[in-house]
N, C-alpha and C. Protein backbone atom coordinates (compact mmCIF):
# COMPACT_ATOMS: atom_id res chain seq x y z
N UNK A 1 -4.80 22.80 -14.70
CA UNK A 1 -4.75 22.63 -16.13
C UNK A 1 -3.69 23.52 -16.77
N UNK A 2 -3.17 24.63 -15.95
CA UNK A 2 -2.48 25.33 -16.36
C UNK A 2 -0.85 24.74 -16.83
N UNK A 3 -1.15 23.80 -15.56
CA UNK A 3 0.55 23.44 -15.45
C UNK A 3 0.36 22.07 -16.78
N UNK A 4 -0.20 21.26 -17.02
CA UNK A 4 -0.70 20.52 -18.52
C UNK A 4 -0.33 21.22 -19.57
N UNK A 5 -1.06 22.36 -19.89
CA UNK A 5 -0.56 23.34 -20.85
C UNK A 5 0.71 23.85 -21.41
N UNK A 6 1.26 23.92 -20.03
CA UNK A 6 2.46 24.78 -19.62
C UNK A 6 3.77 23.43 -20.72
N UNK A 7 3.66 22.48 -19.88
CA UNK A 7 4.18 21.30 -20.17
C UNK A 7 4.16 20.97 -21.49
N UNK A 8 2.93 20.97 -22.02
CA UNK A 8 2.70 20.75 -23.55
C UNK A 8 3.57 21.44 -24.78
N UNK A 9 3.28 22.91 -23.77
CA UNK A 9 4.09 24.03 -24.94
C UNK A 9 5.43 23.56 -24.76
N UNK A 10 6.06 23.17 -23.70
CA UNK A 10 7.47 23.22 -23.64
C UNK A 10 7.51 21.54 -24.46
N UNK A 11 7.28 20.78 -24.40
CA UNK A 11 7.25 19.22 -24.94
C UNK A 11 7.10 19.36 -26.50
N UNK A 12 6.55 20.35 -26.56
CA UNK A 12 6.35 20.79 -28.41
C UNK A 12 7.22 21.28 -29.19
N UNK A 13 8.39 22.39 -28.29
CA UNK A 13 9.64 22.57 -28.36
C UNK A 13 10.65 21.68 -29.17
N UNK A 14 10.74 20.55 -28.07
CA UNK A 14 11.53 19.35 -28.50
C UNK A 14 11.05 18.14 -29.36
N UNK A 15 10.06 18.22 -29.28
CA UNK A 15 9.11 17.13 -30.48
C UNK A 15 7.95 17.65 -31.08
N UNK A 16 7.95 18.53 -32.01
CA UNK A 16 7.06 18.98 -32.79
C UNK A 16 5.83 18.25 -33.37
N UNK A 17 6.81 17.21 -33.85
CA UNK A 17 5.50 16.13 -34.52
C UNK A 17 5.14 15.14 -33.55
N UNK A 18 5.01 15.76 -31.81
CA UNK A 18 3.95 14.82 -31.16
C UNK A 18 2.74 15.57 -31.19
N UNK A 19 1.79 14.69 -30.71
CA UNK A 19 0.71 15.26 -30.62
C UNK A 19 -0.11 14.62 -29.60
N UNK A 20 -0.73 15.36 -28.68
CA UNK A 20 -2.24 14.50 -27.62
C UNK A 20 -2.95 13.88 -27.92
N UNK A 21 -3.13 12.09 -27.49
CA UNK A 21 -4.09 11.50 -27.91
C UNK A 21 -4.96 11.35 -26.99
N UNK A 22 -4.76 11.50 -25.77
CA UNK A 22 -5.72 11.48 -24.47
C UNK A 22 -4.60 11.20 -23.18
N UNK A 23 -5.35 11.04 -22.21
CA UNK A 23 -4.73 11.27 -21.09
C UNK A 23 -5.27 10.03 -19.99
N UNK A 24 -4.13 9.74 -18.88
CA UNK A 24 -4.52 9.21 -17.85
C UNK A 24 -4.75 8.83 -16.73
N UNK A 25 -5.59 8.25 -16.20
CA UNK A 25 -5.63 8.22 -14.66
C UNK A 25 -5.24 6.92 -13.79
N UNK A 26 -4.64 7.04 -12.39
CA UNK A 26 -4.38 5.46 -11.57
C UNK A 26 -5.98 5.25 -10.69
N UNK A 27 -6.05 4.24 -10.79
CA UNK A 27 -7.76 3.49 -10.20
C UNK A 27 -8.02 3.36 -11.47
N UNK A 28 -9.36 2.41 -10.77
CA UNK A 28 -10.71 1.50 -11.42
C UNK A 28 -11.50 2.07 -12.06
N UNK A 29 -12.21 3.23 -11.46
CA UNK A 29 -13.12 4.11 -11.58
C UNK A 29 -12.76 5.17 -12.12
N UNK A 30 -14.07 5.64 -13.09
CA UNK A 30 -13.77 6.90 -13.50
C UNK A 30 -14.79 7.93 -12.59
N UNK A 31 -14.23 9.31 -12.53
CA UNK A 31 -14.58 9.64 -11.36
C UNK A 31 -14.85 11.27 -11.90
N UNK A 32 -15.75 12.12 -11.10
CA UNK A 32 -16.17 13.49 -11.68
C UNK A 32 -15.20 14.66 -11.81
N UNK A 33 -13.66 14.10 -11.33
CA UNK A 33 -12.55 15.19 -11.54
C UNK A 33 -12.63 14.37 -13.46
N UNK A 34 -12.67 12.76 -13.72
CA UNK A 34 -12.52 12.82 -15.15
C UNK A 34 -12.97 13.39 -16.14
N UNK A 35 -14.25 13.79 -15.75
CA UNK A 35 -15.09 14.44 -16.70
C UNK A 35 -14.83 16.03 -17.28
N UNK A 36 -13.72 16.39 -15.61
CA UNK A 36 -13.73 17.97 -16.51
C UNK A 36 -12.31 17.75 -16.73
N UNK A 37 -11.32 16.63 -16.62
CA UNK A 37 -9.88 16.83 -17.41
C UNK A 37 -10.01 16.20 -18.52
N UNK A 38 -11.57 15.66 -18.74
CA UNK A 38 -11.89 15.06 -20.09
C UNK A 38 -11.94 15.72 -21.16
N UNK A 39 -12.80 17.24 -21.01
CA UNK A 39 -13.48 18.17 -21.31
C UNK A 39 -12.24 18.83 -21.46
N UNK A 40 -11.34 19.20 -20.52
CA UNK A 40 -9.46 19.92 -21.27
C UNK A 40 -9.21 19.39 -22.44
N UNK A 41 -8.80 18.09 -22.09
CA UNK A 41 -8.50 17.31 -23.43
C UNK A 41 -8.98 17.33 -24.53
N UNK A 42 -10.06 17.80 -24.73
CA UNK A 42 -10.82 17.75 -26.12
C UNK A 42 -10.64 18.64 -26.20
N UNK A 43 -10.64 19.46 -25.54
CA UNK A 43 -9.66 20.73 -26.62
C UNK A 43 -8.24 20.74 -27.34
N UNK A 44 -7.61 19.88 -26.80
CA UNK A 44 -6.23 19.67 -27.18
C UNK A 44 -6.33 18.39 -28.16
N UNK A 45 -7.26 17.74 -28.29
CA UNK A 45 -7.34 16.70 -29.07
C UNK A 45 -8.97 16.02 -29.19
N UNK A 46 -8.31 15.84 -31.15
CA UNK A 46 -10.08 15.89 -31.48
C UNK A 46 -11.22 14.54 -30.71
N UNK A 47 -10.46 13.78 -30.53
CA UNK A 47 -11.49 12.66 -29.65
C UNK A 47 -10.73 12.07 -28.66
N UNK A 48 -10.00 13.00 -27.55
CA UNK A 48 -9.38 12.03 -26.97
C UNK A 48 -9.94 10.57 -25.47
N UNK A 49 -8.36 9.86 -25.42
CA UNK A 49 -8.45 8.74 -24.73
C UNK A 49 -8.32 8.66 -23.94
N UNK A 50 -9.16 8.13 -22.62
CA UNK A 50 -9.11 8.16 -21.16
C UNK A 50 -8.49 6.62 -20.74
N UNK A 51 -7.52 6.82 -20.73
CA UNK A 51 -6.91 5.74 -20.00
C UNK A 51 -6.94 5.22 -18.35
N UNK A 52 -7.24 4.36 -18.21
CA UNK A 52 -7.23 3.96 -16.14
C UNK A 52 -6.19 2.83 -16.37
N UNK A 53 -5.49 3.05 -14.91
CA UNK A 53 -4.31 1.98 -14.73
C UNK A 53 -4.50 1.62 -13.15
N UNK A 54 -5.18 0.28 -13.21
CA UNK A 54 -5.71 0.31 -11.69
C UNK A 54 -4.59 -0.27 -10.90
N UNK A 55 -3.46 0.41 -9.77
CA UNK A 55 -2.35 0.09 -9.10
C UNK A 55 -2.71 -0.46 -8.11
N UNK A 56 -3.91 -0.74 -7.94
CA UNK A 56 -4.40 -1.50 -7.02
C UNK A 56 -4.17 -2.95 -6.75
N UNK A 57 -4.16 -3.62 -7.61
CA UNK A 57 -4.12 -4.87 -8.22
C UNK A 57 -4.89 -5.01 -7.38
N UNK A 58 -5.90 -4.51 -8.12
CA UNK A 58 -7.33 -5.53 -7.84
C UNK A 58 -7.67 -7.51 -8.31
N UNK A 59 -7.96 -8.06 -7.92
CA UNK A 59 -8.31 -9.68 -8.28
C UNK A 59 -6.26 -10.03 -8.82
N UNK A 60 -5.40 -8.94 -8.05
CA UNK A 60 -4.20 -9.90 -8.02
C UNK A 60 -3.36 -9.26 -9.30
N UNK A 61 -4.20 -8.79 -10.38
CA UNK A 61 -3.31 -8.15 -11.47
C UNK A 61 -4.08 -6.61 -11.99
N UNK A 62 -2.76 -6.00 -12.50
CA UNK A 62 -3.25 -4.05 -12.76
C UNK A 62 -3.99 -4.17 -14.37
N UNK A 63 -5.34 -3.93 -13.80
CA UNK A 63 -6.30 -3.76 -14.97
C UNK A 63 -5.83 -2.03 -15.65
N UNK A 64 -6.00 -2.31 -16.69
CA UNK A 64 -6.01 -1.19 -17.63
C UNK A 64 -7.09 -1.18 -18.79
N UNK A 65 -7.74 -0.07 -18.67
CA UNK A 65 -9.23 0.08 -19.24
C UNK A 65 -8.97 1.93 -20.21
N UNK A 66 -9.47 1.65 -21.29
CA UNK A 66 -10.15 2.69 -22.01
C UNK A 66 -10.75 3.25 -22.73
N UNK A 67 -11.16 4.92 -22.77
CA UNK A 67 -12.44 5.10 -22.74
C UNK A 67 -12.42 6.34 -23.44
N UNK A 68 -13.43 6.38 -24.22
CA UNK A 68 -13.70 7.97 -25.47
C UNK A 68 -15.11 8.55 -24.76
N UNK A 69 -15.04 9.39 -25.18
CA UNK A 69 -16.43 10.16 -24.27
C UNK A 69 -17.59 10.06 -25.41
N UNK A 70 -19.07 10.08 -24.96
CA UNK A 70 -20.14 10.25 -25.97
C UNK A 70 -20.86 10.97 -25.73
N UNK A 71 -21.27 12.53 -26.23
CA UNK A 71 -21.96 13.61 -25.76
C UNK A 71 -23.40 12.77 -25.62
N UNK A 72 -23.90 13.48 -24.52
CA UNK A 72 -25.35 12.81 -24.59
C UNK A 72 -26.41 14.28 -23.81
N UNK A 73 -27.27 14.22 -24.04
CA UNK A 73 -28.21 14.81 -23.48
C UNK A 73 -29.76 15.46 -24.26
N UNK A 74 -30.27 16.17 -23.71
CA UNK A 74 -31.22 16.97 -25.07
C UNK A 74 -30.69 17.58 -25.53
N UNK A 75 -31.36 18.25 -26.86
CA UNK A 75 -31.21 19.52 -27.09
C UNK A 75 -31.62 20.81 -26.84
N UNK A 76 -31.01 21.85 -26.53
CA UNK A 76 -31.45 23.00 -25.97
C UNK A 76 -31.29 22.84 -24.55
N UNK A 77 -30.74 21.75 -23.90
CA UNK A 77 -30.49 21.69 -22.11
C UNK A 77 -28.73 21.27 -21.90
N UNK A 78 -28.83 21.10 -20.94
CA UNK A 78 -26.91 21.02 -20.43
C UNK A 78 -26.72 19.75 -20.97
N UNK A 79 -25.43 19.56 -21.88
CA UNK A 79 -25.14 18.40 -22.45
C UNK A 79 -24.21 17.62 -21.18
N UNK A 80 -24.15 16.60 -21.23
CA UNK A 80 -23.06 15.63 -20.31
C UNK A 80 -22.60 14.84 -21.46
N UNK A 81 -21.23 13.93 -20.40
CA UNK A 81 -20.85 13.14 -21.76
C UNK A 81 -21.04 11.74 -20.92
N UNK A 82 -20.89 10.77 -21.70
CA UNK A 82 -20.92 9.20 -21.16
C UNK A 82 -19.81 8.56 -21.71
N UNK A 83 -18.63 8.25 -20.69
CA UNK A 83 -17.37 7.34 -21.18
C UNK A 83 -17.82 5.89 -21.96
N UNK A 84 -17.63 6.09 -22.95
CA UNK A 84 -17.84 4.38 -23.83
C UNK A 84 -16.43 3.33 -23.90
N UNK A 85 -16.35 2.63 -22.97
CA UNK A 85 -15.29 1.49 -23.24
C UNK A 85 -14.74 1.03 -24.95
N UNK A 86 -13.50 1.23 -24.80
CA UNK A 86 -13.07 0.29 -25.49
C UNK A 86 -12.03 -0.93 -25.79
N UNK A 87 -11.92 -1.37 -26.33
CA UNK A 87 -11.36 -2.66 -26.41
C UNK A 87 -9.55 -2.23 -26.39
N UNK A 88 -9.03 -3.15 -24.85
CA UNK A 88 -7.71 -3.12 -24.97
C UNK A 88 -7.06 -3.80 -25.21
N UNK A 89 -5.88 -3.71 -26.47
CA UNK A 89 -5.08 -4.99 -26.71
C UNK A 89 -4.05 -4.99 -26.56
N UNK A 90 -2.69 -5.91 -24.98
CA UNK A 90 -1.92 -5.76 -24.87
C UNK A 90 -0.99 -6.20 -25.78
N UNK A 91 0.32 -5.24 -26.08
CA UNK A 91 1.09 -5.53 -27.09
C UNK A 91 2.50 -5.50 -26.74
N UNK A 92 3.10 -6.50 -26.36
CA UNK A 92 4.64 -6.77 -25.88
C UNK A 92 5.89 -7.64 -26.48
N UNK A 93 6.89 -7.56 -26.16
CA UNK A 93 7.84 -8.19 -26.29
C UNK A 93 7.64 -8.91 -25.61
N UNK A 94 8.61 -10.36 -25.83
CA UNK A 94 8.53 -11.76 -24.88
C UNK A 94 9.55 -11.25 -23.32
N UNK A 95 10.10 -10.51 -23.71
CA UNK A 95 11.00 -9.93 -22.37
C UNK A 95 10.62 -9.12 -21.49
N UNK A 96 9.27 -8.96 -22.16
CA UNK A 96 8.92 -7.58 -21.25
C UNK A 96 7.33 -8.58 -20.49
N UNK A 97 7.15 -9.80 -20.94
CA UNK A 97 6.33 -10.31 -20.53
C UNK A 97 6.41 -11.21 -18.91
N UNK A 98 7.35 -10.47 -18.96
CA UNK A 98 7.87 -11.41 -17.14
C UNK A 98 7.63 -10.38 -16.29
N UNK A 99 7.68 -8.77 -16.78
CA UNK A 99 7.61 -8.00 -14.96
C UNK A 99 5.88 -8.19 -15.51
């Protein structure tokens, strides 16, 4: 996480007015390394987005899926979070619709 950080500060340098909206991963699945680079991220950003880019080509084409976290648990015990899907809408040029 260090080297994320590291990167950020220097990327902030040259573009001030970017900012973290979430972050992402290659595969299908979200998996228990996501949960704690989930947990980075929200520190760096107030609700961020878990992106998956499955290079698998699974069923023949690369699914892309994403996902906001939802604290869940009791109160007064260890909170977890639960990734909630959301709706992806691809958005292209007609030229870019051939690769």
């Amino acid at each position: 996480m260090e080297f994320a950080k590291n990167m950020y500060e220097l990327h902030k340098k040259v573009a001030p007015n970017e900012v973290i909206v979430g972050w992402f991963a290659t595969g299908h699945d979200i998996t228990e390394h996501s949960v704690l680079i989930h947990e980075y991220y929200s520190r760096e950003a107030q609700n961020p987005v878990h992106v998956t880019v499955d290079t698998m080509l699974q069923d023949g084409r690369m699914s892309i899926k994403a996902y906001v976290s939802t604290p869940l648990g009791v109160p007064g015990k260890t909170m977890g979070v639960m990734f909630t899907p959301l709706t992806v809408r691809y958005v292209y040029y007609d030229t870019e619709r051939i690769g």
